[in-house]
PDB file of N, CA and C in Angstrom:
ATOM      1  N   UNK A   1       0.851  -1.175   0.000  1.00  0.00           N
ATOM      2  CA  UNK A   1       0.000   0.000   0.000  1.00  0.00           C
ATOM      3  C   UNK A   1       0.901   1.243   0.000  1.00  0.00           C
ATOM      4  N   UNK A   2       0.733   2.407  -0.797  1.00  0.00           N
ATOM      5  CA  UNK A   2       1.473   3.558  -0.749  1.00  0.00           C
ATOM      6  C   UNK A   2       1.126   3.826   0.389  1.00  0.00           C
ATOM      7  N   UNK A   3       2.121   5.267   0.446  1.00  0.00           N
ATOM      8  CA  UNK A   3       1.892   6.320   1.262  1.00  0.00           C
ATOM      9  C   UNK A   3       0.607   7.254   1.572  1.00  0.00           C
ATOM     10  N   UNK A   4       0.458   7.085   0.759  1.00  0.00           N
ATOM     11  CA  UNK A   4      -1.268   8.113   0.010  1.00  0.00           C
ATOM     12  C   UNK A   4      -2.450   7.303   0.431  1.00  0.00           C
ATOM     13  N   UNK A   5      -2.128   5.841  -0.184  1.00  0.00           N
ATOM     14  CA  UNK A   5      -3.164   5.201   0.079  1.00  0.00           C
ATOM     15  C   UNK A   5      -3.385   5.031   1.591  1.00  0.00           C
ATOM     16  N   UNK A   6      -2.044   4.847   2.602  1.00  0.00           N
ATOM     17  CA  UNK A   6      -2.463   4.933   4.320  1.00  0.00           C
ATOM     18  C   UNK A   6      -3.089   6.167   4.919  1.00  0.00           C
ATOM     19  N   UNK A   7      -2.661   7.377   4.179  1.00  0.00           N
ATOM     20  CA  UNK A   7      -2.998   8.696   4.744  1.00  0.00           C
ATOM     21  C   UNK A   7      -4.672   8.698   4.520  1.00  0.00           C
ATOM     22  N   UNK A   8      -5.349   8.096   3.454  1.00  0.00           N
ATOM     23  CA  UNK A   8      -6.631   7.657   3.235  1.00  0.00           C
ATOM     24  C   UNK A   8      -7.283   6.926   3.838  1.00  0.00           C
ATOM     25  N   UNK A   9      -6.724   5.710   4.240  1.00  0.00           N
ATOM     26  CA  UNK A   9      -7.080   4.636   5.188  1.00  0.00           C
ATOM     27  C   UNK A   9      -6.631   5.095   6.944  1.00  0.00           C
ATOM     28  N   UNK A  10      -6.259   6.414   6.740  1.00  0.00           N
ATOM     29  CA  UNK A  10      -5.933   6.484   8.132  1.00  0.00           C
ATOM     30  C   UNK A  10      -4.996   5.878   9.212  1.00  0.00           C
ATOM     31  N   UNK A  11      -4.172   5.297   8.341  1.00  0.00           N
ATOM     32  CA  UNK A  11      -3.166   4.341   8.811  1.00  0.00           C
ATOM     33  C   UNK A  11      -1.787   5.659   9.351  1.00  0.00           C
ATOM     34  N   UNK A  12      -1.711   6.704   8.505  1.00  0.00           N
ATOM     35  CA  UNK A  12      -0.992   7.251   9.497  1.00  0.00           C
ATOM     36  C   UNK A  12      -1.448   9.068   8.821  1.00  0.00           C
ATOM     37  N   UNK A  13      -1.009   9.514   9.846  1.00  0.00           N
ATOM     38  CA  UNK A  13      -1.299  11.177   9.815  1.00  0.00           C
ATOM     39  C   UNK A  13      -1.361  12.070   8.785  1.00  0.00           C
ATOM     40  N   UNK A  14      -2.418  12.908   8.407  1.00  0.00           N
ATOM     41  CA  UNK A  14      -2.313  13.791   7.366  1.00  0.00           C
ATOM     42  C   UNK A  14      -2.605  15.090   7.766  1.00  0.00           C
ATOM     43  N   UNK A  15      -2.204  16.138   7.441  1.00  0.00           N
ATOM     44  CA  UNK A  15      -2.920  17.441   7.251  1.00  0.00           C
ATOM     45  C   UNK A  15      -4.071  17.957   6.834  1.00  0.00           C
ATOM     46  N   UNK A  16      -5.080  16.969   6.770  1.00  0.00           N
ATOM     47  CA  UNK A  16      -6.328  16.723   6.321  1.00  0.00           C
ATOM     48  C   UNK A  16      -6.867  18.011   6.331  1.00  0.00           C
ATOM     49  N   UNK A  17      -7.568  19.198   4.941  1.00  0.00           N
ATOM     50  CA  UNK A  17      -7.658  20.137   4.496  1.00  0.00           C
ATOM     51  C   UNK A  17      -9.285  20.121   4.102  1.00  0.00           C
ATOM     52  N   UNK A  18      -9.360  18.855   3.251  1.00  0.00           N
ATOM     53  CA  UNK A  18     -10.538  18.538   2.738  1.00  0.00           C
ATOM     54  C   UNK A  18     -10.600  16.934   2.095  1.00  0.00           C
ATOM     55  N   UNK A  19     -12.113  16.690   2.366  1.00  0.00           N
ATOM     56  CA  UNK A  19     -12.083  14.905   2.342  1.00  0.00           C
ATOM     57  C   UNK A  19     -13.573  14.863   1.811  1.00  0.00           C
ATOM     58  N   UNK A  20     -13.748  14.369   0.633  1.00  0.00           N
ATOM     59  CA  UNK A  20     -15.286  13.887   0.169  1.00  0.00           C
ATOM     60  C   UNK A  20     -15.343  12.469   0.217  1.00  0.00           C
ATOM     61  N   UNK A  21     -16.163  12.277  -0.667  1.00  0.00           N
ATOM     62  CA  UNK A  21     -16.655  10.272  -0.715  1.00  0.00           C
ATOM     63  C   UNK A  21     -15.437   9.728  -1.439  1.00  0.00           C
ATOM     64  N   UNK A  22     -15.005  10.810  -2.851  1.00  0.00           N
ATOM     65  CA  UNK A  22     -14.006  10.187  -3.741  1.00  0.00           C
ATOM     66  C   UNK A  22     -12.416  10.695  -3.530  1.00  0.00           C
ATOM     67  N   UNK A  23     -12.370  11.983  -2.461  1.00  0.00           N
ATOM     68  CA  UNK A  23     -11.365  12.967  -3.120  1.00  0.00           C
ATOM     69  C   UNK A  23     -10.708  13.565  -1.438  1.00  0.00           C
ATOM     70  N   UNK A  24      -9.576  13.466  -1.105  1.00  0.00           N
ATOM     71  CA  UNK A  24      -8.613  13.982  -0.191  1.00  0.00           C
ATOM     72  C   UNK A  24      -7.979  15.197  -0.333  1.00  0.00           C
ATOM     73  N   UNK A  25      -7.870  15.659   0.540  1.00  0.00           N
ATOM     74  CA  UNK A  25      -6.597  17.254   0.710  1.00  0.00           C
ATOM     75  C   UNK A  25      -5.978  17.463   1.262  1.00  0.00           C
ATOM     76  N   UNK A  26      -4.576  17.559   1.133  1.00  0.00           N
ATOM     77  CA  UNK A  26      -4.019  17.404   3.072  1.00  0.00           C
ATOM     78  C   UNK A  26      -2.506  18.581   2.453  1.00  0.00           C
ATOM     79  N   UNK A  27      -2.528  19.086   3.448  1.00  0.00           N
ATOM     80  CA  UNK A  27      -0.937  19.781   3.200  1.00  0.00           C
ATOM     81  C   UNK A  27       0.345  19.491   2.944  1.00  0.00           C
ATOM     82  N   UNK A  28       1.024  19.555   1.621  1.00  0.00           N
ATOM     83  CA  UNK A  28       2.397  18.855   1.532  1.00  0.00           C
ATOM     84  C   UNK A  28       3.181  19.077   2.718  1.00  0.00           C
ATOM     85  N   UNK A  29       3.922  17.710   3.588  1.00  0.00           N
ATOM     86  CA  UNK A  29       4.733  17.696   4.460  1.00  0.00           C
ATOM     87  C   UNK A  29       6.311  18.324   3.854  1.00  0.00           C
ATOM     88  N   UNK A  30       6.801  19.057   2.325  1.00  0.00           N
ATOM     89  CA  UNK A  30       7.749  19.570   1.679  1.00  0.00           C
ATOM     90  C   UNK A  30       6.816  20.856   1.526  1.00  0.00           C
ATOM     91  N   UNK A  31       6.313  21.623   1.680  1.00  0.00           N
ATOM     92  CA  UNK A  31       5.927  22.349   0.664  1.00  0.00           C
ATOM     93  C   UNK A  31       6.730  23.700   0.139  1.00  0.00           C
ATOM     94  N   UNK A  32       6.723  23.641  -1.052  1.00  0.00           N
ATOM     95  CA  UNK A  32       7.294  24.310  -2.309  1.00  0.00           C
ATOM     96  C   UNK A  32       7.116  25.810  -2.373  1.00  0.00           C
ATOM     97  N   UNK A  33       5.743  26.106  -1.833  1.00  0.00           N
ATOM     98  CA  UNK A  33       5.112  27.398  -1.524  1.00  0.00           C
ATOM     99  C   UNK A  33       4.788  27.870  -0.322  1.00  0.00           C
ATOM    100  N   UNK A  34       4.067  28.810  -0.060  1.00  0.00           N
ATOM    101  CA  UNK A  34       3.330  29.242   1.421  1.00  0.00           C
ATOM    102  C   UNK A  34       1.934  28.227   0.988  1.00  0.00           C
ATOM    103  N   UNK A  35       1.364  28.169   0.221  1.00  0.00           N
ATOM    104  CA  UNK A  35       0.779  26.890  -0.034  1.00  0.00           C
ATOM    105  C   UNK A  35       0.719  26.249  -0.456  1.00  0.00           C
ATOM    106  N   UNK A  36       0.539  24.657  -0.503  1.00  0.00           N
ATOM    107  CA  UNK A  36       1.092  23.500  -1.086  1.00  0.00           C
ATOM    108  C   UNK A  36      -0.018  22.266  -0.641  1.00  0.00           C
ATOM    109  N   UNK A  37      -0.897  22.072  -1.519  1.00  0.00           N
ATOM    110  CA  UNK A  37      -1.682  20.894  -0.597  1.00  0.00           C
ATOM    111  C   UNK A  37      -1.755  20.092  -1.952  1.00  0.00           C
ATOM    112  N   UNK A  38      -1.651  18.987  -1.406  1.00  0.00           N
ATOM    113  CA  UNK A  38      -1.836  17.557  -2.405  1.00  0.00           C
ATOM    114  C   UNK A  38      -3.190  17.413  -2.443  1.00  0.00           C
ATOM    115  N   UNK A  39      -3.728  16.959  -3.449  1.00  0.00           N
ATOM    116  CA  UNK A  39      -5.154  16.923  -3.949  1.00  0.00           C
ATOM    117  C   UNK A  39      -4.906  15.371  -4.863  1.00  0.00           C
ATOM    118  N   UNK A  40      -5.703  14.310  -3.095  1.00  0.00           N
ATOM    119  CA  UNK A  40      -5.642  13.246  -4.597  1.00  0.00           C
ATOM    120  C   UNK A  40      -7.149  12.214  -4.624  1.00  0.00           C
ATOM    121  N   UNK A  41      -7.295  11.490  -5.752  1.00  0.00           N
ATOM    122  CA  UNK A  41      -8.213  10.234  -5.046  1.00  0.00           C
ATOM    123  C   UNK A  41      -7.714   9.122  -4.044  1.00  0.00           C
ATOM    124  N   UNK A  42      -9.553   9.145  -3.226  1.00  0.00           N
ATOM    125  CA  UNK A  42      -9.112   7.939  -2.710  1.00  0.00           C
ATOM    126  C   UNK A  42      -9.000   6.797  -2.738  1.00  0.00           C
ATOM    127  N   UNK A  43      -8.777   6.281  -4.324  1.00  0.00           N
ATOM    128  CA  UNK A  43      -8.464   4.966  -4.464  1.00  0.00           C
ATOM    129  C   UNK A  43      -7.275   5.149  -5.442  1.00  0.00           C
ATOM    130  N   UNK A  44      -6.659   4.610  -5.701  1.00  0.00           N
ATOM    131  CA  UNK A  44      -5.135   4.084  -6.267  1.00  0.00           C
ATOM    132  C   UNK A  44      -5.327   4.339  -7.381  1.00  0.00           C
ATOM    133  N   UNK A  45      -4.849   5.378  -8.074  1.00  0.00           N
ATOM    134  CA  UNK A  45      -4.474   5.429  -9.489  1.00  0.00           C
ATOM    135  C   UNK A  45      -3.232   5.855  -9.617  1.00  0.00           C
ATOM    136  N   UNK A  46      -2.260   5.001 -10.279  1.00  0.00           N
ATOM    137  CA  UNK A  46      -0.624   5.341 -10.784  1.00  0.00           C
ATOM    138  C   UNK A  46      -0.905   7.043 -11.065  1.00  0.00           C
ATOM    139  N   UNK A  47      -1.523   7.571 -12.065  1.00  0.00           N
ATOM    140  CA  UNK A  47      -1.137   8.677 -12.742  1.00  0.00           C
ATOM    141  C   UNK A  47      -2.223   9.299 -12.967  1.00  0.00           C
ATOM    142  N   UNK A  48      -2.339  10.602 -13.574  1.00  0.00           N
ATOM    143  CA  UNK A  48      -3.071  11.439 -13.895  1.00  0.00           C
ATOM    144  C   UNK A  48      -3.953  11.171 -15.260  1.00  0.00           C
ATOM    145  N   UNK A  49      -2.800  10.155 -15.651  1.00  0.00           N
ATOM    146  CA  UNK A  49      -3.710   9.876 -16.834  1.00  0.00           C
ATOM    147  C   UNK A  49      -4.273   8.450 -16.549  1.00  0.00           C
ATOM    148  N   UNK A  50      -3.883   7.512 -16.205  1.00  0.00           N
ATOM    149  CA  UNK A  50      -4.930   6.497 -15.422  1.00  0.00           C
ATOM    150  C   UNK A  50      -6.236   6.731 -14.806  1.00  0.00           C
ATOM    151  N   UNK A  51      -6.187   8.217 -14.381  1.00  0.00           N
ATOM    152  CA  UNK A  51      -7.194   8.457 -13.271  1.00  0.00           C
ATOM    153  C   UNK A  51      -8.512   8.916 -14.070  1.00  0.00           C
ATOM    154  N   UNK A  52      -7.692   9.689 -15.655  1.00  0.00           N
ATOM    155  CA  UNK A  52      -8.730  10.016 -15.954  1.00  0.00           C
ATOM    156  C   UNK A  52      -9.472   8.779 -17.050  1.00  0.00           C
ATOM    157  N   UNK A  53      -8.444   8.286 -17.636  1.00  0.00           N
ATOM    158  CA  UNK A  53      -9.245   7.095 -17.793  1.00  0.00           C
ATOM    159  C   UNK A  53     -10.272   6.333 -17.285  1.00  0.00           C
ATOM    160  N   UNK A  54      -9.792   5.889 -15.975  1.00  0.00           N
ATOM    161  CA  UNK A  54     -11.014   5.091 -15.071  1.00  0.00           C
ATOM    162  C   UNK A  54     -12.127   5.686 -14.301  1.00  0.00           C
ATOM    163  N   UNK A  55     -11.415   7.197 -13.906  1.00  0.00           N
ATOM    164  CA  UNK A  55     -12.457   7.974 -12.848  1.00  0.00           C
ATOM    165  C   UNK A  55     -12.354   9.314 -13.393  1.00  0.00           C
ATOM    166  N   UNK A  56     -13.117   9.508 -14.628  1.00  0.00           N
ATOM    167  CA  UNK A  56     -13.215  10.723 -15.053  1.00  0.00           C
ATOM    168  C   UNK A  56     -13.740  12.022 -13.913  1.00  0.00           C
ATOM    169  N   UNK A  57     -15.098  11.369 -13.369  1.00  0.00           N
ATOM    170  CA  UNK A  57     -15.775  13.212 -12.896  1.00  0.00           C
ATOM    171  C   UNK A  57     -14.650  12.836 -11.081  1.00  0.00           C
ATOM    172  N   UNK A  58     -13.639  12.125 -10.397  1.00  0.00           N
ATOM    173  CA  UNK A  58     -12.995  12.678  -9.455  1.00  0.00           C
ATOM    174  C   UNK A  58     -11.933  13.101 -10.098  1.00  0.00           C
ATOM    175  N   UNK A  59     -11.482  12.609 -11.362  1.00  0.00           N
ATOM    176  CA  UNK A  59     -10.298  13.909 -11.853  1.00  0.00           C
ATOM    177  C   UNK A  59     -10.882  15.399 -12.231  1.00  0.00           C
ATOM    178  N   UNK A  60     -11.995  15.635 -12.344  1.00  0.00           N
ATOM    179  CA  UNK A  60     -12.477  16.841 -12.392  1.00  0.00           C
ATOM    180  C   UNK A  60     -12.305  17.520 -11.072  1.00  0.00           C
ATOM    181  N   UNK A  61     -13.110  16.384  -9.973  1.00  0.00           N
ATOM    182  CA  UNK A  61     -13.500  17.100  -8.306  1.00  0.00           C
ATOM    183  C   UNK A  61     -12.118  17.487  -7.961  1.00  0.00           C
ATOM    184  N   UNK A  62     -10.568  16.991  -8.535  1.00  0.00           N
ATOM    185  CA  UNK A  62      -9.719  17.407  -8.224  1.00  0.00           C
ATOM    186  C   UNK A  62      -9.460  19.094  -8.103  1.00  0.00           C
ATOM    187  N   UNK A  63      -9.835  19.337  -9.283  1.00  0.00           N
ATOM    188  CA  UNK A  63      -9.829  20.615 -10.259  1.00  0.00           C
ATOM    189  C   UNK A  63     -10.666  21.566  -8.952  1.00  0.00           C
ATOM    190  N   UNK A  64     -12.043  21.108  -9.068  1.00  0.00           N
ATOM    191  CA  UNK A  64     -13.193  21.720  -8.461  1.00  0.00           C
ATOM    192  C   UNK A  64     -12.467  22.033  -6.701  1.00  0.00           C
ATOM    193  N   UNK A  65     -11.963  21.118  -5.909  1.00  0.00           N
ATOM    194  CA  UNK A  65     -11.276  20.869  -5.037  1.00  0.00           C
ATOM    195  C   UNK A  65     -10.626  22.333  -4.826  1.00  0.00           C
ATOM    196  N   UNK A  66      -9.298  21.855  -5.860  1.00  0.00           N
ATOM    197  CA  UNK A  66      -8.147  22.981  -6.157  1.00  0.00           C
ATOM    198  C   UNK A  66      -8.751  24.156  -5.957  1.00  0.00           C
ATOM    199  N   UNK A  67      -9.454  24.835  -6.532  1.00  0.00           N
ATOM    200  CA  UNK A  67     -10.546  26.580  -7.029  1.00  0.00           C
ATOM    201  C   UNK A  67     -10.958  26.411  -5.595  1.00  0.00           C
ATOM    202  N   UNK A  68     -11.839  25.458  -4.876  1.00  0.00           N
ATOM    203  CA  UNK A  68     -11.884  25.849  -3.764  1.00  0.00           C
ATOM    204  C   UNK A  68     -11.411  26.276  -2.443  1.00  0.00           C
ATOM    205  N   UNK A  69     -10.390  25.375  -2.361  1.00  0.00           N
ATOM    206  CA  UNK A  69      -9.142  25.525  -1.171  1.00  0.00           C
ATOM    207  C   UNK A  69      -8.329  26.673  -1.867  1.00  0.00           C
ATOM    208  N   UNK A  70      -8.611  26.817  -2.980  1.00  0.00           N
ATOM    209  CA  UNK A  70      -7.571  28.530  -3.229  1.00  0.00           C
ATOM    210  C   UNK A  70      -8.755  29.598  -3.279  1.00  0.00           C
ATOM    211  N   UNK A  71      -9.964  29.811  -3.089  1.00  0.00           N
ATOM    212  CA  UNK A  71     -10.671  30.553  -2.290  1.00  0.00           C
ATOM    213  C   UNK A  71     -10.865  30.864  -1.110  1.00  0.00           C
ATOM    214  N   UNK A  72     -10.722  29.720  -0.294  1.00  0.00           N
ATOM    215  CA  UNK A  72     -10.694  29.651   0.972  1.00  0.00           C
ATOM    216  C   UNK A  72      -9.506  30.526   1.721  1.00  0.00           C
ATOM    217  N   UNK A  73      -8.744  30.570   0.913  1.00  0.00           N
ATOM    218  CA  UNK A  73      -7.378  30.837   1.429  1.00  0.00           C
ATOM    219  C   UNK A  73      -7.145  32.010   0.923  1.00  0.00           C
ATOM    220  N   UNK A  74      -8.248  32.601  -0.520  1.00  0.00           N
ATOM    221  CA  UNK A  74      -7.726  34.097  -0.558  1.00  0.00           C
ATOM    222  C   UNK A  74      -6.947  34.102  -1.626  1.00  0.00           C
ATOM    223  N   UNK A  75      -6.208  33.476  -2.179  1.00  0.00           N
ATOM    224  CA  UNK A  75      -5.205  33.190  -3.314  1.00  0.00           C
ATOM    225  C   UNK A  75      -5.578  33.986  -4.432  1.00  0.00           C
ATOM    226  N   UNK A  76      -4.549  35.017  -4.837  1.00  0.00           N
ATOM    227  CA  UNK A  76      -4.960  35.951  -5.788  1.00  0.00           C
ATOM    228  C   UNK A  76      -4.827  35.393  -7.174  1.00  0.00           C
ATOM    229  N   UNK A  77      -3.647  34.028  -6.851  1.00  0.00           N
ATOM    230  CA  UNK A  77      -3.365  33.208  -8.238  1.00  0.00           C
ATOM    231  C   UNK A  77      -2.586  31.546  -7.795  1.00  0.00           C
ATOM    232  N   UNK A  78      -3.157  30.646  -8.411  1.00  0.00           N
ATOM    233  CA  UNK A  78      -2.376  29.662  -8.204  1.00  0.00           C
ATOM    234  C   UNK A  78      -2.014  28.488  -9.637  1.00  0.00           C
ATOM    235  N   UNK A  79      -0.758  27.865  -8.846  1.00  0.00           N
ATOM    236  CA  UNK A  79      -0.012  26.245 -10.070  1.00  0.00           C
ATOM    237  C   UNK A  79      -1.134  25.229 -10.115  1.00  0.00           C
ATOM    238  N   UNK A  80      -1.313  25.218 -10.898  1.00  0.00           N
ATOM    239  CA  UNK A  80      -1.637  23.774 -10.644  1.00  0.00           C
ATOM    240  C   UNK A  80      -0.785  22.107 -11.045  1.00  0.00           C
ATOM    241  N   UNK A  81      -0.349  21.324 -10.434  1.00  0.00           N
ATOM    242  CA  UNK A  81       0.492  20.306 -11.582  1.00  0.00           C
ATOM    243  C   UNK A  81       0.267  18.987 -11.003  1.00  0.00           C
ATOM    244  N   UNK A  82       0.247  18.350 -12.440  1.00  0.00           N
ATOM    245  CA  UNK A  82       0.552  16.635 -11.809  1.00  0.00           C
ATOM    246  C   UNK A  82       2.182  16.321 -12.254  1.00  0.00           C
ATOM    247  N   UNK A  83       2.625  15.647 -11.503  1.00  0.00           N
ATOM    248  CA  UNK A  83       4.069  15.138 -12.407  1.00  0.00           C
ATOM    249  C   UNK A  83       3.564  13.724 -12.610  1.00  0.00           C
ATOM    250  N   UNK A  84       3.919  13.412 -13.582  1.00  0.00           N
ATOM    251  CA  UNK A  84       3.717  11.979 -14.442  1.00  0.00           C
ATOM    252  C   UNK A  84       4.997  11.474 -14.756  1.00  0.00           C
ATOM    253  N   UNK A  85       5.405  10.150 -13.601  1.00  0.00           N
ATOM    254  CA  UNK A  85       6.467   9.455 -13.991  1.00  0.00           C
ATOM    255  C   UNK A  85       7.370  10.106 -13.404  1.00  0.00           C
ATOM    256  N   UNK A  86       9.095   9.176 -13.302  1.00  0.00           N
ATOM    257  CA  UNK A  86       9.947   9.714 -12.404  1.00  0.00           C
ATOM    258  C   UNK A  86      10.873  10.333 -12.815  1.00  0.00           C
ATOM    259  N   UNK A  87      11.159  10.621 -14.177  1.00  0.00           N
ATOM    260  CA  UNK A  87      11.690  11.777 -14.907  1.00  0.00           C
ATOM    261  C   UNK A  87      10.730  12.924 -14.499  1.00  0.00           C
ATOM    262  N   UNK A  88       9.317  13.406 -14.343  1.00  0.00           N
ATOM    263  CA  UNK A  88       8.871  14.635 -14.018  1.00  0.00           C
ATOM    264  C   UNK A  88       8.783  14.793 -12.779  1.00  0.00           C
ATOM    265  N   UNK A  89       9.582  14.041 -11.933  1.00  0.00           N
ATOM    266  CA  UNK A  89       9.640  14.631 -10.112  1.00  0.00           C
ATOM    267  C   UNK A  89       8.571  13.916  -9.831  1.00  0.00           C
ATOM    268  N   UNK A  90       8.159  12.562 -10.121  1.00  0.00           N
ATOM    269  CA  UNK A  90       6.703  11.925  -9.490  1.00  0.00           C
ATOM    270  C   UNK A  90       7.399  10.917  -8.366  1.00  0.00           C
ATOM    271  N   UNK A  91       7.245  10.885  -7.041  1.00  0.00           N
ATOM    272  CA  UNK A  91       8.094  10.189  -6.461  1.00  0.00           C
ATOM    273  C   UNK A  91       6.904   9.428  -5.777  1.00  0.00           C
ATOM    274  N   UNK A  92       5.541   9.828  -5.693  1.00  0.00           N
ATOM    275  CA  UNK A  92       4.988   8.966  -4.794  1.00  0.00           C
ATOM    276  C   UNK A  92       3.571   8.353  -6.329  1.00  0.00           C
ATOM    277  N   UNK A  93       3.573   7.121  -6.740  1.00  0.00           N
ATOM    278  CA  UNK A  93       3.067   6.677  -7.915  1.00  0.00           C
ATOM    279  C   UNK A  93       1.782   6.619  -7.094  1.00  0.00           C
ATOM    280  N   UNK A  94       0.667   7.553  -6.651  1.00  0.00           N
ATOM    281  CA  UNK A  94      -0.637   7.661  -6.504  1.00  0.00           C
ATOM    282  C   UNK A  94      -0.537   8.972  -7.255  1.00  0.00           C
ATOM    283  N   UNK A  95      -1.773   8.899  -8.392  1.00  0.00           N
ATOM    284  CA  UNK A  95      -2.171  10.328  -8.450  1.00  0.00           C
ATOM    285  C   UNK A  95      -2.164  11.133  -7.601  1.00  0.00           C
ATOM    286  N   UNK A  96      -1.690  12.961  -8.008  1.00  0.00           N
ATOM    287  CA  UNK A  96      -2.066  14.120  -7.221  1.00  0.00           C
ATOM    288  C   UNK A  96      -1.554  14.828  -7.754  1.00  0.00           C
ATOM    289  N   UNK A  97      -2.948  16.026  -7.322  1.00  0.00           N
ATOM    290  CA  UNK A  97      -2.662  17.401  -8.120  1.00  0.00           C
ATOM    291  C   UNK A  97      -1.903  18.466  -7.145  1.00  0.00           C
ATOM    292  N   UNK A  98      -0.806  18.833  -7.222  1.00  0.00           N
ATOM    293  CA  UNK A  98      -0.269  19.721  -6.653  1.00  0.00           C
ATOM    294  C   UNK A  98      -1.210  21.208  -6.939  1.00  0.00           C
ATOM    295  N   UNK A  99      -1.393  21.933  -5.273  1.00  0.00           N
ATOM    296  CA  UNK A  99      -2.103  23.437  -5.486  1.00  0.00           C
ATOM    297  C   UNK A  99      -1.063  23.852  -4.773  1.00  0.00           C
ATOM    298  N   UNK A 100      -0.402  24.775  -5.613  1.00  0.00           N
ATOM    299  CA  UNK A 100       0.711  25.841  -4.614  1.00  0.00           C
ATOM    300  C   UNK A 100       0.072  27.497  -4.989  1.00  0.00           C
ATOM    301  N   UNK A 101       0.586  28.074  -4.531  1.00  0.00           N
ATOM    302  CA  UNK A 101       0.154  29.518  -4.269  1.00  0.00           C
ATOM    303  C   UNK A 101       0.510  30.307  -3.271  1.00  0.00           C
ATOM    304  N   UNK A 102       0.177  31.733  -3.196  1.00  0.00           N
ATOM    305  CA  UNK A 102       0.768  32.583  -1.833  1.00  0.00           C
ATOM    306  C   UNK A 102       2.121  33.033  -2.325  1.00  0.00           C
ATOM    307  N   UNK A 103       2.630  32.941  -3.082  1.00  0.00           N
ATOM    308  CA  UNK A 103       4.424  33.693  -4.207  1.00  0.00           C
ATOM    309  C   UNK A 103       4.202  33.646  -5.437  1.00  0.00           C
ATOM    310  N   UNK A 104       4.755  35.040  -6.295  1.00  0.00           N
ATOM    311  CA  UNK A 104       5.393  34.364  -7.616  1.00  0.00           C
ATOM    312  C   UNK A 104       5.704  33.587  -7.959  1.00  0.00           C
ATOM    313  N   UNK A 105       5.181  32.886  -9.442  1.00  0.00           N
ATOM    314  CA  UNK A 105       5.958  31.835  -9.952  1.00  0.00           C
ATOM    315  C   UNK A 105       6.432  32.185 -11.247  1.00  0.00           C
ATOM    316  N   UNK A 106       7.883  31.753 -11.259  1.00  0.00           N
ATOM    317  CA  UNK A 106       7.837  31.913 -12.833  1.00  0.00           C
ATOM    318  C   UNK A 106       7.700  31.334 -14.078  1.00  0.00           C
ATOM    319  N   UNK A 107       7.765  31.654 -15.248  1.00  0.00           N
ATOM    320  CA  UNK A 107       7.205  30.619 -16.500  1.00  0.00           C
ATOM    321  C   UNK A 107       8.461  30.778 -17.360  1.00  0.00           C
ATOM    322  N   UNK A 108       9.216  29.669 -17.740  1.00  0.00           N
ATOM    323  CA  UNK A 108       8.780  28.081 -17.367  1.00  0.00           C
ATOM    324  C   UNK A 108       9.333  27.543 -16.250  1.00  0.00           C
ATOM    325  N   UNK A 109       8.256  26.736 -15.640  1.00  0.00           N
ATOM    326  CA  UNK A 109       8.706  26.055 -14.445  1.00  0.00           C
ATOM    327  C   UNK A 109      10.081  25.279 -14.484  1.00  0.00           C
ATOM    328  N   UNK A 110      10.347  24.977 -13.775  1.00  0.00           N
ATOM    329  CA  UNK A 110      11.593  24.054 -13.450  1.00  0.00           C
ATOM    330  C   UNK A 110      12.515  23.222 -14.362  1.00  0.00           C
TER     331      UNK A 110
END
């Protein structure tokens, strides 16, 4: 079982932000920004594109998720990203949408 998948099952601690039937939020334990929350499902999908394959409308609630917790918070602008695979910085193979915000970013990323 990943990491992701225990923080779901409650097996060990999250920053829990926001939690529906399909969809988790919890605060990156790295974060990159003044905000940084992982946005993922709660069932096991490798990638972003797996997810939308099998579970189209919670890869949306991701999205929907994201706009909300960056309202909540006031965010005048935010990233949104998945990394796909371990050439793009994907280190934990559960889907998630990175929401950072609260600084400049610049274009192109990294």
């Amino acid at each position: 079982m990943c990491i992701f998948c225990k923080i779901v099952a409650k097996e060990i601690p999250g920053d829990i932000v926001f939690e529906s039937i399909d969809v988790l939020a919890f605060n990156d334990l790295t974060p990159q920004a003044p905000t940084h929350v992982l946005i993922i499902p709660k069932w096991h999908h490798e990638s972003a594109a797996e997810l939308a394959a099998m579970a189209p409308t919670t890869l949306a609630e991701l999205f929907t998720v994201a706009d909300q917790i960056a309202k909540e918070r006031e965010l005048d602008g935010y990233r949104l990203a998945f990394n796909t695979g371990e050439s793009a910085g994907q280190s934990v193979f559960h889907a998630h949408l990175h929401l950072l915000g609260g600084r400049p970013f610049a274009w192109p990323p990294g």
